[in-house]
C-alpha atoms as a PDB file:
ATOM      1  CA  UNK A   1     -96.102 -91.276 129.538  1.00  0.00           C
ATOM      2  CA  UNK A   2     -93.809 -92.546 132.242  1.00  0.00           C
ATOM      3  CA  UNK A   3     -91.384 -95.658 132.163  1.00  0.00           C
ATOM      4  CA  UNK A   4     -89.203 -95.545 134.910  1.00  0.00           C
ATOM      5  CA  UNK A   5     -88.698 -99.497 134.514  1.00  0.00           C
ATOM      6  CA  UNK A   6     -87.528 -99.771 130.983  1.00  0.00           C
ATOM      7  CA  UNK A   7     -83.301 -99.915 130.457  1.00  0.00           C
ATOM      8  CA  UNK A   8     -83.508-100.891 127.108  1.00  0.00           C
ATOM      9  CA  UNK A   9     -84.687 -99.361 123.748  1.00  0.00           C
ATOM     10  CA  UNK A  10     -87.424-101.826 123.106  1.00  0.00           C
ATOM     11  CA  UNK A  11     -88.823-101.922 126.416  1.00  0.00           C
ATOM     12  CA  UNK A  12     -89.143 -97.955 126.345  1.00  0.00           C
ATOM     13  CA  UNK A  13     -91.132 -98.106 122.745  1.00  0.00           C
ATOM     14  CA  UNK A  14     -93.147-100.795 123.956  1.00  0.00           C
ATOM     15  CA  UNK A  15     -94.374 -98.189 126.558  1.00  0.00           C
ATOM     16  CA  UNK A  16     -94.694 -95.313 124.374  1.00  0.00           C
ATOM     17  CA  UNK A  17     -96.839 -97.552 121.992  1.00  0.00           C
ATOM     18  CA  UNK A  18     -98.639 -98.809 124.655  1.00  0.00           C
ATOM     19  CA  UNK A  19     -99.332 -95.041 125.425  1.00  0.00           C
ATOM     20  CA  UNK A  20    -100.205 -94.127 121.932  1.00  0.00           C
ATOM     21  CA  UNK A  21    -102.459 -97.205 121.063  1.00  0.00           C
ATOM     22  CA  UNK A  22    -105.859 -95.358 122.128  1.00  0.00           C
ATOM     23  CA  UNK A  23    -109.079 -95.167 119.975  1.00  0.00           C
ATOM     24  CA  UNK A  24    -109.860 -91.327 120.817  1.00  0.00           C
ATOM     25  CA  UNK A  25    -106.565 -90.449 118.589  1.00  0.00           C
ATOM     26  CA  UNK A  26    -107.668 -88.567 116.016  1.00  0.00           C
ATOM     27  CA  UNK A  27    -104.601 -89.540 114.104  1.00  0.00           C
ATOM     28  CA  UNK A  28    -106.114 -92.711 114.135  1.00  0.00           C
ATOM     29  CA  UNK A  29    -108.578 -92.087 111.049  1.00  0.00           C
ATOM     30  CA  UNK A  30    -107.942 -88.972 109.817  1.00  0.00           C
ATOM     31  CA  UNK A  31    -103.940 -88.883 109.372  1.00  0.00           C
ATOM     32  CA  UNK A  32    -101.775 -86.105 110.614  1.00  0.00           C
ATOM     33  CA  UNK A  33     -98.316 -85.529 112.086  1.00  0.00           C
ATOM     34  CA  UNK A  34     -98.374 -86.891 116.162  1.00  0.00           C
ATOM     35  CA  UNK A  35     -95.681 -85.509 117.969  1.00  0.00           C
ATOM     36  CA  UNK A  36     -93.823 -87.351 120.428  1.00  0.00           C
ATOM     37  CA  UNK A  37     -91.941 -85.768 123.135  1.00  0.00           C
ATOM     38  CA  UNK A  38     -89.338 -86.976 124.548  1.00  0.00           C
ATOM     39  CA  UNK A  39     -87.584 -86.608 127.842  1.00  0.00           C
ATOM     40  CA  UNK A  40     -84.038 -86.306 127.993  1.00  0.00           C
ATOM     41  CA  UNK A  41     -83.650 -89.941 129.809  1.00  0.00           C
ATOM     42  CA  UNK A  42     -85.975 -91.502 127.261  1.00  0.00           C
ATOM     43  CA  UNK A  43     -83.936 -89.571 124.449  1.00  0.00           C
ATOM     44  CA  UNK A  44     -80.356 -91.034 126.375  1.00  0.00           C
ATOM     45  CA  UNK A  45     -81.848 -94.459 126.734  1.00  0.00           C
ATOM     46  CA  UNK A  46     -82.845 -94.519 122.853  1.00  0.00           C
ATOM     47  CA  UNK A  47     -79.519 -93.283 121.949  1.00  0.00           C
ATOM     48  CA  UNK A  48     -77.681 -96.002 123.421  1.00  0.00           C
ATOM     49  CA  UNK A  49     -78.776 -97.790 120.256  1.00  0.00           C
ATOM     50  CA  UNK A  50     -77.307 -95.759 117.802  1.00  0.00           C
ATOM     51  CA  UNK A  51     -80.300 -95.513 115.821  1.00  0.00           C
ATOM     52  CA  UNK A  52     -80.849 -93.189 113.881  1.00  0.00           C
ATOM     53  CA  UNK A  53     -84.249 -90.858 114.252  1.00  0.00           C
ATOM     54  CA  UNK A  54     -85.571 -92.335 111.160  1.00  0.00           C
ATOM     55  CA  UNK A  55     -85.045 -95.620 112.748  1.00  0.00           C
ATOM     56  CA  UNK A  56     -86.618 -94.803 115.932  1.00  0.00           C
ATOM     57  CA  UNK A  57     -89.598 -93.459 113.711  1.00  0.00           C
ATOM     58  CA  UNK A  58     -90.236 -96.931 111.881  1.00  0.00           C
ATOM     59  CA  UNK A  59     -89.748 -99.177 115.492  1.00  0.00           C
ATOM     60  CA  UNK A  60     -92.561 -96.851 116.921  1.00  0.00           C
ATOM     61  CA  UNK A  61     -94.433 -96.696 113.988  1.00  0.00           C
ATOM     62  CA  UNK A  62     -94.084-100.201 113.617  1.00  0.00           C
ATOM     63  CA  UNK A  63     -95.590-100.642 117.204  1.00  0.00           C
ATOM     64  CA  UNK A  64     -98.498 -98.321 117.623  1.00  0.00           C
ATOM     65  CA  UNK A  65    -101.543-100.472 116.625  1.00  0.00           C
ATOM     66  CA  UNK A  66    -104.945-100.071 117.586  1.00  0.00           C
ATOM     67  CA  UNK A  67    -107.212-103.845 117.220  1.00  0.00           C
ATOM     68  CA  UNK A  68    -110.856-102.796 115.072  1.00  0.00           C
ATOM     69  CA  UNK A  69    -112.415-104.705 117.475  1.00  0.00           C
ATOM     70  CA  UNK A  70    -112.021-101.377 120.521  1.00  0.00           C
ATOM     71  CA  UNK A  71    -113.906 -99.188 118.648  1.00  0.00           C
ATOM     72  CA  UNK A  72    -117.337 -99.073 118.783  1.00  0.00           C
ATOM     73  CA  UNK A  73    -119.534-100.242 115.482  1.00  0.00           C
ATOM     74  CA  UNK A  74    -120.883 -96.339 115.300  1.00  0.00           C
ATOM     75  CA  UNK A  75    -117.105 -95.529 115.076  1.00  0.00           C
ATOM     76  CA  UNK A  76    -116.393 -98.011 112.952  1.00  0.00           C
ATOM     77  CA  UNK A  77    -118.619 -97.164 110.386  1.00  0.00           C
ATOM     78  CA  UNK A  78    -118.110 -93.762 110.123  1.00  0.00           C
ATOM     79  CA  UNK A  79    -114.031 -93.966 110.134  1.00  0.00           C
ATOM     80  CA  UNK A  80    -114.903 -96.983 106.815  1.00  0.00           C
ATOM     81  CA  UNK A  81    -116.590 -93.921 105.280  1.00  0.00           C
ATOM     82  CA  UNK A  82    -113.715 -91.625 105.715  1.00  0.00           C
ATOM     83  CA  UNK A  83    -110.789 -93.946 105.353  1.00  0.00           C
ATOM     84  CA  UNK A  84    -112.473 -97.024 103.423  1.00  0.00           C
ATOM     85  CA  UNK A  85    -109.397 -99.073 102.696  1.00  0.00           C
ATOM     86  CA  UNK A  86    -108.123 -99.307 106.395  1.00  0.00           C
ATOM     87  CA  UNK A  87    -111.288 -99.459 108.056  1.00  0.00           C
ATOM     88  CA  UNK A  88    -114.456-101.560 105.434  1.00  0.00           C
ATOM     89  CA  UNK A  89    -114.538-104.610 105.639  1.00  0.00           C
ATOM     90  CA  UNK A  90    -111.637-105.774 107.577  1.00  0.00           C
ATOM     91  CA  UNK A  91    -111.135-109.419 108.994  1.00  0.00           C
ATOM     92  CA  UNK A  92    -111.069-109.854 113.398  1.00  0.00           C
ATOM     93  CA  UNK A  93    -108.781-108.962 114.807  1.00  0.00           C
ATOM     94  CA  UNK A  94    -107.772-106.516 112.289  1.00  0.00           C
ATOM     95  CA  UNK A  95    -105.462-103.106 113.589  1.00  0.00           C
ATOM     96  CA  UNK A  96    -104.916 -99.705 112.598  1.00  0.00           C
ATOM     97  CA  UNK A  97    -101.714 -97.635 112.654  1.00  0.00           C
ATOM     98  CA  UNK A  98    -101.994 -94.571 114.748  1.00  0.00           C
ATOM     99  CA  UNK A  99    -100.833 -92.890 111.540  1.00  0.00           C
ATOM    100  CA  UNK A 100    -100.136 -93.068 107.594  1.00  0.00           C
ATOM    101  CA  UNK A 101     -96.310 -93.630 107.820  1.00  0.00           C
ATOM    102  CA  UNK A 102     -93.496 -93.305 109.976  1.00  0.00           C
ATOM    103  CA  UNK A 103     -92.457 -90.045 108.231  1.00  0.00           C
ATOM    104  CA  UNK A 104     -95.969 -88.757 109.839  1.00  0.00           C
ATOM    105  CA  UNK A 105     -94.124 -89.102 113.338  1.00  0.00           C
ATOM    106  CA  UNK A 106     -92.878 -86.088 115.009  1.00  0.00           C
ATOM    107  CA  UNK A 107     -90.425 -86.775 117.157  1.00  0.00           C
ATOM    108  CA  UNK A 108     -88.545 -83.849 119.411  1.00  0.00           C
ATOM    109  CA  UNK A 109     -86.735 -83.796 122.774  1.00  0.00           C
ATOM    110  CA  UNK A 110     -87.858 -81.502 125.592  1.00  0.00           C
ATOM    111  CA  UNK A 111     -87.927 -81.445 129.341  1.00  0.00           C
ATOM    112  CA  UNK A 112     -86.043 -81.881 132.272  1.00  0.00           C
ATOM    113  CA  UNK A 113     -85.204 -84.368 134.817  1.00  0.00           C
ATOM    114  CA  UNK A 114     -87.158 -87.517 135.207  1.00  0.00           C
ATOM    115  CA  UNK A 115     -88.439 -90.668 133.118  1.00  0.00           C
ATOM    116  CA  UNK A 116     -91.482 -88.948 131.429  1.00  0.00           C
ATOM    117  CA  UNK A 117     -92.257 -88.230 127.972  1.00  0.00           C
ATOM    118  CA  UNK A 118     -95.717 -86.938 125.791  1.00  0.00           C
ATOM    119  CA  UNK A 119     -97.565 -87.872 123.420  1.00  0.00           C
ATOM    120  CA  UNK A 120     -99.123 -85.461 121.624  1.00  0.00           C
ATOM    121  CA  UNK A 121    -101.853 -86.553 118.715  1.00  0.00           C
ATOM    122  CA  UNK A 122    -103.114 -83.461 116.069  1.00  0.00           C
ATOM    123  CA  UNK A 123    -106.672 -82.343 115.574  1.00  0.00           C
ATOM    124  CA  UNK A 124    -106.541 -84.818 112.489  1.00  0.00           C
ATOM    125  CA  UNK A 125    -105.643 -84.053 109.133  1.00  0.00           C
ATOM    126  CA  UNK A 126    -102.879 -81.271 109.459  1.00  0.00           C
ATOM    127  CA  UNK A 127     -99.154 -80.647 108.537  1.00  0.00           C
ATOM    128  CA  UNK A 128     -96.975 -79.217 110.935  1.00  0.00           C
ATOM    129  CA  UNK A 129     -95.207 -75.896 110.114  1.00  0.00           C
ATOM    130  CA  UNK A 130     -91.914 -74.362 110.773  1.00  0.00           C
ATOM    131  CA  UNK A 131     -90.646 -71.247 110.734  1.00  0.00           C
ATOM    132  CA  UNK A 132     -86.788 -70.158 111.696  1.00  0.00           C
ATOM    133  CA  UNK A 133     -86.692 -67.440 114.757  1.00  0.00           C
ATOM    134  CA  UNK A 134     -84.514 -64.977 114.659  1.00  0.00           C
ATOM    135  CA  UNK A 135     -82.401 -64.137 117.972  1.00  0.00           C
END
């Protein structure tokens, strides 16, 4: 993802959103933990806020939808059988968060010079792991 524009906060979310909103996300239907990277000019310009990374977590969450109405009926109607209560029988214009809760968000710093940061969705339903390295 790159935002070279963006000086505020908001406007650099709105991008990263933008980015994330896809319908080939597997995240989309079948949970997981997406990880978003962030440069360190992305990271700067979100720290100008003073938010906190939980915070950050719930504005992006908050942002990332995906309308029903981009996926194809085949999708559609699979994804109801998976995840019925987010995806049966939903009104137009219906949307989808790109995952269960803003605790499912990943979010890490990484990178060098320049206004560019990744998105990076899972295979679907799995939990990140961490282990400590020794030096």
């Amino acid at each position: 993802m790159n935002d070279h524009g963006s000086t505020t906060p908001e406007g650099m979310l709105l991008a990263l959103a933008g980015t994330a909103a896809t319908t080939g996300s597997n995240n989309v239907y079948l949970a997981g933990e997406p990880l978003v990277i962030l440069g360190p000019e992305h990271a700067r310009t979100l720290a100008l806020t003073g938010w906190s990374k939980t915070e950050v977590k719930r504005r992006l969450w908050e942002l990332i939808r995906i309308r029903l109405d981009r996926f194809s009926a085949e999708n559609l109607a699979r994804f109801a059988t998976i995840d019925p209560a987010r995806f049966a029988d939903q009104p137009p214009g219906a949307q989808v968060r790109w995952c269960p809760t803003p605790d499912d968000l990943m979010i890490l710093v990484a990178g060098g010079p320049g206004k560019h940061s990744s998105l990076v969705p899972t295979f679907g339903a799995t939990r990140s792991v961490t282990v400590p390295i020794e030096a």
